[in-house]
N, C-alpha and C. Protein backbone atom coordinates (compact mmCIF):
# COMPACT_ATOMS: atom_id res chain seq x y z
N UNK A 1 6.09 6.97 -6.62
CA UNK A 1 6.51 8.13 -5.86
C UNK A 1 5.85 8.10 -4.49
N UNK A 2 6.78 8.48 -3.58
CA UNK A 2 6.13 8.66 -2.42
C UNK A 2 5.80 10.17 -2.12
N UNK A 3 5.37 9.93 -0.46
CA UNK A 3 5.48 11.38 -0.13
C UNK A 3 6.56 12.56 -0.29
N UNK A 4 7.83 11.47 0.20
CA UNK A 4 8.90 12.51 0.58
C UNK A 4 9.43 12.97 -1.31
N UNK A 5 9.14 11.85 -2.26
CA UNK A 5 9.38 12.71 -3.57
C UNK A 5 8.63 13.71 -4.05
N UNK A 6 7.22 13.19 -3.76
CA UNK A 6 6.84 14.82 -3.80
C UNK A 6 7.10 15.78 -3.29
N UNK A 7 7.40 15.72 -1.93
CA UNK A 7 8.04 16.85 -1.43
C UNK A 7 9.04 17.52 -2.48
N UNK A 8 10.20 16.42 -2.70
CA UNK A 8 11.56 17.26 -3.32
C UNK A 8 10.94 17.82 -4.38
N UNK A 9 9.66 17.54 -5.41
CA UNK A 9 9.63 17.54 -6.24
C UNK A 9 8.80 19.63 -6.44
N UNK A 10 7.79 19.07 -5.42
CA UNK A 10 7.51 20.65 -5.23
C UNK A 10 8.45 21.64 -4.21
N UNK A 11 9.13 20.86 -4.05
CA UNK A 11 10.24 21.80 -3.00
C UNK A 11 11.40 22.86 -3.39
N UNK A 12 11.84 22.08 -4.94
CA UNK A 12 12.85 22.25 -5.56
C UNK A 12 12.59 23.01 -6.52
N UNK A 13 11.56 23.19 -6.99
CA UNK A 13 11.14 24.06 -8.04
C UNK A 13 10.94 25.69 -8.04
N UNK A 14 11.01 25.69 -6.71
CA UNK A 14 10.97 27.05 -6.14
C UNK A 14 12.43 27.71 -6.14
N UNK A 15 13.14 26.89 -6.20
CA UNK A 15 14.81 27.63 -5.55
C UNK A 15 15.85 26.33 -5.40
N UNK A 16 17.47 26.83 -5.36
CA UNK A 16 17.76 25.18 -4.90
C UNK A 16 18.80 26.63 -4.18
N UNK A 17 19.40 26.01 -2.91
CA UNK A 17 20.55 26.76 -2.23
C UNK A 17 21.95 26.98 -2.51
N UNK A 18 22.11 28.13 -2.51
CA UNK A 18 23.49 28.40 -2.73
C UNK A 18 24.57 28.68 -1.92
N UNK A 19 25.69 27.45 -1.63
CA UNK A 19 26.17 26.96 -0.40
C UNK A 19 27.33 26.31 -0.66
N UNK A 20 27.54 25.61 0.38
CA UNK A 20 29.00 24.86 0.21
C UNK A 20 28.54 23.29 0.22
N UNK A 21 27.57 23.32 0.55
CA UNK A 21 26.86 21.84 0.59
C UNK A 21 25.15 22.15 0.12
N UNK A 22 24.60 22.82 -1.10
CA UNK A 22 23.36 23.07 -1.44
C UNK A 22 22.31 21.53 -1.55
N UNK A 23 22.78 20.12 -1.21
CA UNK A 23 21.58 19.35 -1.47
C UNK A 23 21.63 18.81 0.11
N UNK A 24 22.58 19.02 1.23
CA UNK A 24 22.48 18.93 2.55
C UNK A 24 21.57 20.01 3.37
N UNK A 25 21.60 21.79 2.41
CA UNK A 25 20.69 22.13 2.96
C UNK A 25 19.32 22.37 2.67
N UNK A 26 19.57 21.64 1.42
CA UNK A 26 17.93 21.61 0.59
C UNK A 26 17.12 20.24 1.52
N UNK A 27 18.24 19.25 1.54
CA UNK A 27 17.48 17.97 2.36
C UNK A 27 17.20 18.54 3.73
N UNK A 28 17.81 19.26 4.29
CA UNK A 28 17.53 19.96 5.72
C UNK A 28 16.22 20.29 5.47
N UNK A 29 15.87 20.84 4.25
CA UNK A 29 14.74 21.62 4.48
C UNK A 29 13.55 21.12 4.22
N UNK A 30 13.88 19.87 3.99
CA UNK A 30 12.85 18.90 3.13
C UNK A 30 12.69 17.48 4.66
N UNK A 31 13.41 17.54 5.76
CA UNK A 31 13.55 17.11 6.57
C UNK A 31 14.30 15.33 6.33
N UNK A 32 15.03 15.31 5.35
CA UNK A 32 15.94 14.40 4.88
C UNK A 32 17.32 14.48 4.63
N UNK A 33 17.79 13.65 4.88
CA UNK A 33 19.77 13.72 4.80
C UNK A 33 20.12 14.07 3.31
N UNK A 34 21.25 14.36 3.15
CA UNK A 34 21.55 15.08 1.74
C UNK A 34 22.26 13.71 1.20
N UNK A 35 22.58 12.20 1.36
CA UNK A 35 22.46 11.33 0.63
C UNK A 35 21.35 10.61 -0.29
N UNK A 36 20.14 11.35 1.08
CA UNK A 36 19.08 10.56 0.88
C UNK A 36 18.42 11.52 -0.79
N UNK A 37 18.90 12.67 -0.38
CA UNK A 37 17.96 13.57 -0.90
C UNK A 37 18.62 13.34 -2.55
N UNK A 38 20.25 13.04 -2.74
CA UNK A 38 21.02 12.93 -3.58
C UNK A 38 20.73 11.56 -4.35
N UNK A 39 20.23 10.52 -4.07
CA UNK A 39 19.38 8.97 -4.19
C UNK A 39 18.25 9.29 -4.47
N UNK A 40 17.74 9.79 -4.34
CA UNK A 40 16.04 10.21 -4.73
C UNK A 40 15.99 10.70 -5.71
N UNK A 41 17.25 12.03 -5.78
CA UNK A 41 16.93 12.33 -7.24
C UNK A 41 17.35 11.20 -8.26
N UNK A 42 18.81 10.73 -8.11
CA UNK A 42 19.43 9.56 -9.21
C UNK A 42 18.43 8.89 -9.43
N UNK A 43 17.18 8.05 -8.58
CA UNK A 43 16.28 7.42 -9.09
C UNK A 43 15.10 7.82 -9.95
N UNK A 44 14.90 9.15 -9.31
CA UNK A 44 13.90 9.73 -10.28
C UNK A 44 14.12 10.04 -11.39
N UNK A 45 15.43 10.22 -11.85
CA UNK A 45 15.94 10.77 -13.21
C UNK A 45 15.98 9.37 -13.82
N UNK A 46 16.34 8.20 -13.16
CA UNK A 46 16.39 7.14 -13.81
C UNK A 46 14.95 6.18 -14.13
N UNK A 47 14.25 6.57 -13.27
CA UNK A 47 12.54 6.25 -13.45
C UNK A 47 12.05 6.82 -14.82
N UNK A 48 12.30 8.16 -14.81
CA UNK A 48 11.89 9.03 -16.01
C UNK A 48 10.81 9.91 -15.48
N UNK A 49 10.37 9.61 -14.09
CA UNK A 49 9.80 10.64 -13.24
C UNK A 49 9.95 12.20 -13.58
N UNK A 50 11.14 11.98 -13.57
CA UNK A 50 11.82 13.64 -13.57
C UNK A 50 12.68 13.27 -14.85
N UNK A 51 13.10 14.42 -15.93
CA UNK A 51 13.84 14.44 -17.11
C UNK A 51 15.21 14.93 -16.39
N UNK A 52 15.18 15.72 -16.40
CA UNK A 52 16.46 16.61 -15.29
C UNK A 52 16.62 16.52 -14.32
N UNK A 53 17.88 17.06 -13.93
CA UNK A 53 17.35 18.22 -12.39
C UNK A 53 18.77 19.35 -12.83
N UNK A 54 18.26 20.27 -12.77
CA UNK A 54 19.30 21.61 -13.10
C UNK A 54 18.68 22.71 -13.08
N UNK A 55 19.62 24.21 -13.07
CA UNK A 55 18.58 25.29 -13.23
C UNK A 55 18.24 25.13 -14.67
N UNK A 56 17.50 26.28 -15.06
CA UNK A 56 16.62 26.62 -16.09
C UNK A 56 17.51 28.24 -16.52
N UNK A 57 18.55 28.20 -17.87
CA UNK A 57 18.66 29.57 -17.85
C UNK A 57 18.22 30.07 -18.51
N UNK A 58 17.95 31.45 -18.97
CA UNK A 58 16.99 31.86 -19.92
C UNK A 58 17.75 32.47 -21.25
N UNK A 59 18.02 31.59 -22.09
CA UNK A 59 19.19 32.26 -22.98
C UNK A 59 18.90 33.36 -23.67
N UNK A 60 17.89 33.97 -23.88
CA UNK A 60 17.70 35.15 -23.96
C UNK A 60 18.06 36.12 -23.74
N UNK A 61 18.02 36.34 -22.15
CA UNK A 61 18.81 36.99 -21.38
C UNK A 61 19.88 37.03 -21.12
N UNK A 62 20.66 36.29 -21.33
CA UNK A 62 21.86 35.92 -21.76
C UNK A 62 22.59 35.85 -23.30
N UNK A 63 22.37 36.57 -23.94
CA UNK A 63 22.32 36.89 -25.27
C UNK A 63 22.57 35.93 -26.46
N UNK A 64 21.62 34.43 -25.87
CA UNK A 64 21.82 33.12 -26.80
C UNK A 64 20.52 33.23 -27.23
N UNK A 65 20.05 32.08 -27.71
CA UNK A 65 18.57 31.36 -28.36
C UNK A 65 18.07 30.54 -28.05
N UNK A 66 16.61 30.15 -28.23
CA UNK A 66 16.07 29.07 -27.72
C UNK A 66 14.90 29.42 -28.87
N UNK A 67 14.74 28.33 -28.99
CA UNK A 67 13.81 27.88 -29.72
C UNK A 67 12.76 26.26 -29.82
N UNK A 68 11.86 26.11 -30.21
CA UNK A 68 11.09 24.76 -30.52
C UNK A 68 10.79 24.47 -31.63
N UNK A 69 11.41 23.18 -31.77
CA UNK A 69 11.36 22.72 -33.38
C UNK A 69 11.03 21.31 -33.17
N UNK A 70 10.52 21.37 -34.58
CA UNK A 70 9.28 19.58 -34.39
C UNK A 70 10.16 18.96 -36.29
N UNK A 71 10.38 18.08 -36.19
CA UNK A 71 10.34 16.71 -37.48
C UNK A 71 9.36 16.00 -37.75
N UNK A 72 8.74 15.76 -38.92
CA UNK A 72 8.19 14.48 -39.42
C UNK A 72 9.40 13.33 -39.86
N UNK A 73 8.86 12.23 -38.50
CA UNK A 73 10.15 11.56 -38.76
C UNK A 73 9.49 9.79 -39.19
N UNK A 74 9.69 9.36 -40.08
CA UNK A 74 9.49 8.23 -40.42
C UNK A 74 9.33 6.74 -39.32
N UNK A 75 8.50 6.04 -38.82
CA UNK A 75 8.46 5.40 -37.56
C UNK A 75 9.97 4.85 -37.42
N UNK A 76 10.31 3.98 -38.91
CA UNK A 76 11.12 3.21 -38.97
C UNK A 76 12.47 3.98 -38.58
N UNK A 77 12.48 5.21 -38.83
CA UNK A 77 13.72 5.83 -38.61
C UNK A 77 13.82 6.46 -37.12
N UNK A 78 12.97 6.87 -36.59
CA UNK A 78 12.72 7.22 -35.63
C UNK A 78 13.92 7.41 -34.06
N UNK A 79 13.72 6.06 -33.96
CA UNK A 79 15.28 5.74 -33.33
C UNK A 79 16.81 6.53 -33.39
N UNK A 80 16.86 6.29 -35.08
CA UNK A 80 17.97 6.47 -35.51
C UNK A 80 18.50 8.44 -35.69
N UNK A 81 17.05 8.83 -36.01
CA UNK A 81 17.34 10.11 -35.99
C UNK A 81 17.33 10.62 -34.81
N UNK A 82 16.58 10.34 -33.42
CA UNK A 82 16.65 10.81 -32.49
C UNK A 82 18.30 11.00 -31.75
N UNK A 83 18.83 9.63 -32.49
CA UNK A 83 20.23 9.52 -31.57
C UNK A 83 21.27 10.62 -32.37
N UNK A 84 20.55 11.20 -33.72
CA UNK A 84 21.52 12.15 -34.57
C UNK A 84 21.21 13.62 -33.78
N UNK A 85 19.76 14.06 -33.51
CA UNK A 85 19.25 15.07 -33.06
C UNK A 85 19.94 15.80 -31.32
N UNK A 86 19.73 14.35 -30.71
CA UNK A 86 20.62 14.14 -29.33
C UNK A 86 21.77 14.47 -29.34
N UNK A 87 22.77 13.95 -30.38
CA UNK A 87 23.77 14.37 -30.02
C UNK A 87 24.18 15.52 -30.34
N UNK A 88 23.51 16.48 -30.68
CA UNK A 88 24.11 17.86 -30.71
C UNK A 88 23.61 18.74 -29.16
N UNK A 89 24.74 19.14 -28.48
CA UNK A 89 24.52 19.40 -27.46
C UNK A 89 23.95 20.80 -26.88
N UNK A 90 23.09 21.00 -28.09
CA UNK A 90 22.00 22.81 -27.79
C UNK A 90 21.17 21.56 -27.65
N UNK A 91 20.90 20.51 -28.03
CA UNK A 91 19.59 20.14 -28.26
C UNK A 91 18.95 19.72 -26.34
N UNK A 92 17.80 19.99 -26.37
CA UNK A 92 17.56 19.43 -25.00
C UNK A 92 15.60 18.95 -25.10
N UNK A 93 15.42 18.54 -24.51
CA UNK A 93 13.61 18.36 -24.41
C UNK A 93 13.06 17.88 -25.36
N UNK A 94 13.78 16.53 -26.04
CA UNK A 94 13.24 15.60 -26.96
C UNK A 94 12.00 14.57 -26.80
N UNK A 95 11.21 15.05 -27.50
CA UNK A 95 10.15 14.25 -27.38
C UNK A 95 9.49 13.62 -28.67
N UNK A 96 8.65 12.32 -28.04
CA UNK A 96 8.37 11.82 -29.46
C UNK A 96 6.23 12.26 -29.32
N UNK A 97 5.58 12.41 -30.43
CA UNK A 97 4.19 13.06 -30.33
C UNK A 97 3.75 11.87 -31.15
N UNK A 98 2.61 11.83 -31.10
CA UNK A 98 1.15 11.30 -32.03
C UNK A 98 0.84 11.81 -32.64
N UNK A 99 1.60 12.64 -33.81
CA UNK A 99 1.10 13.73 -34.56
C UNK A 99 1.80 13.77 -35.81
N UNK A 100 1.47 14.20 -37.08
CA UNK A 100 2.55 14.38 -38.08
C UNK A 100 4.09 15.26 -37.69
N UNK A 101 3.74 15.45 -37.31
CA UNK A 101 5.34 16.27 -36.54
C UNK A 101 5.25 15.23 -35.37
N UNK A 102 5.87 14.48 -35.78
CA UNK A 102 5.82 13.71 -34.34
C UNK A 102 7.43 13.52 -33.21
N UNK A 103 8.53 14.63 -33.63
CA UNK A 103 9.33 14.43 -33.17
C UNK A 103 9.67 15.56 -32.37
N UNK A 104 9.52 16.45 -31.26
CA UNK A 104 9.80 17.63 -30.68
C UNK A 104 10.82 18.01 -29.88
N UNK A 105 11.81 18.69 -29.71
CA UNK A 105 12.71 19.53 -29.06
C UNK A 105 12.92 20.53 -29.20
N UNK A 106 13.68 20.87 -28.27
CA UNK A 106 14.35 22.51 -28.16
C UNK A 106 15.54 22.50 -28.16
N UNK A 107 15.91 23.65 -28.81
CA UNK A 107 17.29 24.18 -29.04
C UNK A 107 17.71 25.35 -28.15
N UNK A 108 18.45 25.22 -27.51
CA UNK A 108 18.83 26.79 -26.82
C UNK A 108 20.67 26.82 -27.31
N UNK A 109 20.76 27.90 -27.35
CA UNK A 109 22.56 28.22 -28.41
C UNK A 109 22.89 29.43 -27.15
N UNK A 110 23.63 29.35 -27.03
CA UNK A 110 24.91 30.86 -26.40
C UNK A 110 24.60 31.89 -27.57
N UNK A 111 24.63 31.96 -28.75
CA UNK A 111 24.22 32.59 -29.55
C UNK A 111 23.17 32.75 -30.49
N UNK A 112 22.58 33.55 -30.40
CA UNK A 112 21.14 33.45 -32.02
C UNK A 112 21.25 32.89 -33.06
N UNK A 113 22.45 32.96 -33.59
CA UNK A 113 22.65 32.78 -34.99
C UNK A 113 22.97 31.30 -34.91
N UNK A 114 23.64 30.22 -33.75
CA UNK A 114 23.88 29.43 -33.89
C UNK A 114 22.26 28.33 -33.82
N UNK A 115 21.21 29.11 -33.76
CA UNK A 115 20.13 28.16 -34.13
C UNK A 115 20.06 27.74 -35.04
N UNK A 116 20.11 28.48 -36.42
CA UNK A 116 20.01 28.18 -37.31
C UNK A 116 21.39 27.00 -37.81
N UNK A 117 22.33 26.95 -37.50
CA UNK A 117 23.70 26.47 -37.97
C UNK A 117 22.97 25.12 -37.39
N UNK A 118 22.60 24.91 -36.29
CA UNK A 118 22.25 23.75 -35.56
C UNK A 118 20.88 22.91 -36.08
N UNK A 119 20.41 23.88 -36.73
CA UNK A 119 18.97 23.60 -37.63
C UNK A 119 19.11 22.91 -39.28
N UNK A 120 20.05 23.27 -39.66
CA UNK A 120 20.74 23.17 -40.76
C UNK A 120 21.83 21.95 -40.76
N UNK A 121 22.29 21.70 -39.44
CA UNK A 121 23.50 20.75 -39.53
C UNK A 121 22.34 19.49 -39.37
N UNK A 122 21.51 19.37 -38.38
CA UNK A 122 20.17 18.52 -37.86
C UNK A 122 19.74 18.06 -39.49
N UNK A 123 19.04 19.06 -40.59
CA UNK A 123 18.81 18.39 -41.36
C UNK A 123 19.51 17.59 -42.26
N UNK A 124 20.72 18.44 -42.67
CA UNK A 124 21.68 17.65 -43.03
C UNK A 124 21.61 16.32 -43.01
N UNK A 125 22.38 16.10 -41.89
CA UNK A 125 22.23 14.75 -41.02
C UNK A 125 21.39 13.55 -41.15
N UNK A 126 20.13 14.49 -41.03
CA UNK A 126 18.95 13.44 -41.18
C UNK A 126 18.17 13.31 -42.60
N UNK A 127 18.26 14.12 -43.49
CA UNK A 127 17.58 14.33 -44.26
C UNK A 127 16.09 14.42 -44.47
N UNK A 128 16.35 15.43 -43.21
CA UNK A 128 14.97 15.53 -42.48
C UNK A 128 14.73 16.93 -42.43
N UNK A 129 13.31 17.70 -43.09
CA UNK A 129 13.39 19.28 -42.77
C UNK A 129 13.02 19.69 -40.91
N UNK A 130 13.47 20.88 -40.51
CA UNK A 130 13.21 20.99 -39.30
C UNK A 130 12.86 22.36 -39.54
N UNK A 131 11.06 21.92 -38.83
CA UNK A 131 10.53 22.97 -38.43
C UNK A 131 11.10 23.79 -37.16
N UNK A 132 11.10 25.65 -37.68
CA UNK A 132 11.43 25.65 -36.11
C UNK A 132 10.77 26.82 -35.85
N UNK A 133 10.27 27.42 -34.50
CA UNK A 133 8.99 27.80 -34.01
C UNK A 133 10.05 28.91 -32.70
N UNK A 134 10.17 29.42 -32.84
CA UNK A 134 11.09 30.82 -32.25
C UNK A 134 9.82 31.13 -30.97
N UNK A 135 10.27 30.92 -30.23
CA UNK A 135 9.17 31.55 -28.96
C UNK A 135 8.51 33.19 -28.84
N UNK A 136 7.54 33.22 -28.98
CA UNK A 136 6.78 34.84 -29.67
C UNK A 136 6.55 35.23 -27.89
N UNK A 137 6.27 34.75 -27.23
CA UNK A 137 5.38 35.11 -25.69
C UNK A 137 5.82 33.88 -24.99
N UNK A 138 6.36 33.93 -23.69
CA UNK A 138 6.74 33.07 -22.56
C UNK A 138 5.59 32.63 -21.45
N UNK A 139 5.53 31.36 -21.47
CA UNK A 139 4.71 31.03 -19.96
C UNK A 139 5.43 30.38 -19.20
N UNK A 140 5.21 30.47 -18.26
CA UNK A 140 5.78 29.55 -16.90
C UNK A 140 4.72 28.20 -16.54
N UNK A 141 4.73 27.18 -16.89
CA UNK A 141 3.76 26.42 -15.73
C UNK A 141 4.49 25.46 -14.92
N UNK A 142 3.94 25.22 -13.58
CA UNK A 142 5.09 24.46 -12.70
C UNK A 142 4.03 23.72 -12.52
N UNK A 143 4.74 22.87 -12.17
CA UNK A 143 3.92 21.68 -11.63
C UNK A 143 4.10 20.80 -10.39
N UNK A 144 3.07 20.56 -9.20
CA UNK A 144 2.70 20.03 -8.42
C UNK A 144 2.45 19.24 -7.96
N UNK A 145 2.60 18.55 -6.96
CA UNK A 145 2.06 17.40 -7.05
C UNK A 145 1.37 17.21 -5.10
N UNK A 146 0.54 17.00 -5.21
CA UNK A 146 -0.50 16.73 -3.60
C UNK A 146 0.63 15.91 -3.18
N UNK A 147 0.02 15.98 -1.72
CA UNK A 147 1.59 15.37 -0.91
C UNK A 147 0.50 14.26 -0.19
């Protein structure tokens, strides 16, 4: 990463513009062309730098669900269940841990009730139980990076 990715990186986290051209005037503001700024991200998402780039909605507030749920998933299987877990498309923020639960994501649904359907179809699938961990209290942490 260079400078100018850190820039986008703490730049973007604050807001993105709402426009007829929002990454021409985000690169405006970042003092880069909106190809450039549009290439920076494709690489960073493809580095693994960055997982995303999108808003954040809060399905809550929006009268869906979100939740965090972890698997004990067998090394050997590992792979194979991730690509079952993935393809259900609530699923988002898959990660693998060093831990007996070593498999983590989140679920967010348009609806509440469809957590569970999605929790249930997941084990199915895998024949795998899924813990799942309903968010009690919200934090925000953003993250930074020195320029």
């Amino acid at each position: 990463m260079d400078e100018i990715d850190r820039a986008i990186i703490n730049g973007l986290q604050g807001g993105f513009p709402v426009c007829e051209r929002p990454f021409a005037a985000a690169g405006a503001a970042l003092g880069i062309g909106e190809a450039d700024l549009i290439a920076r991200l494709k690489r960073l998402a493809a580095d693994g730098v960055i997982s995303r780039f999108g808003p954040m909605w809060h399905a809550e507030k929006m009268g869906g669900g979100l939740s965090l749920c972890a698997m004990q998933v067998p090394a050997e299987r590992f792979d194979a269940v991730a690509l079952v877990v993935n393809g259900f498309p609530e699923v988002a923020h898959n990660y693998a841990r060093e831990h007996a639960l070593n498999m983590w994501f989140v679920v967010a649904t348009e609806k509440r009730e469809r957590i569970a359907e999605v929790l249930t179809a997941i084990e199915v699938e895998t024949g795998i139980p899924v813990y799942d961990m309903p968010k009690i209290e919200e934090f925000f942490v953003g993250l930074r990076f020195d320029a």
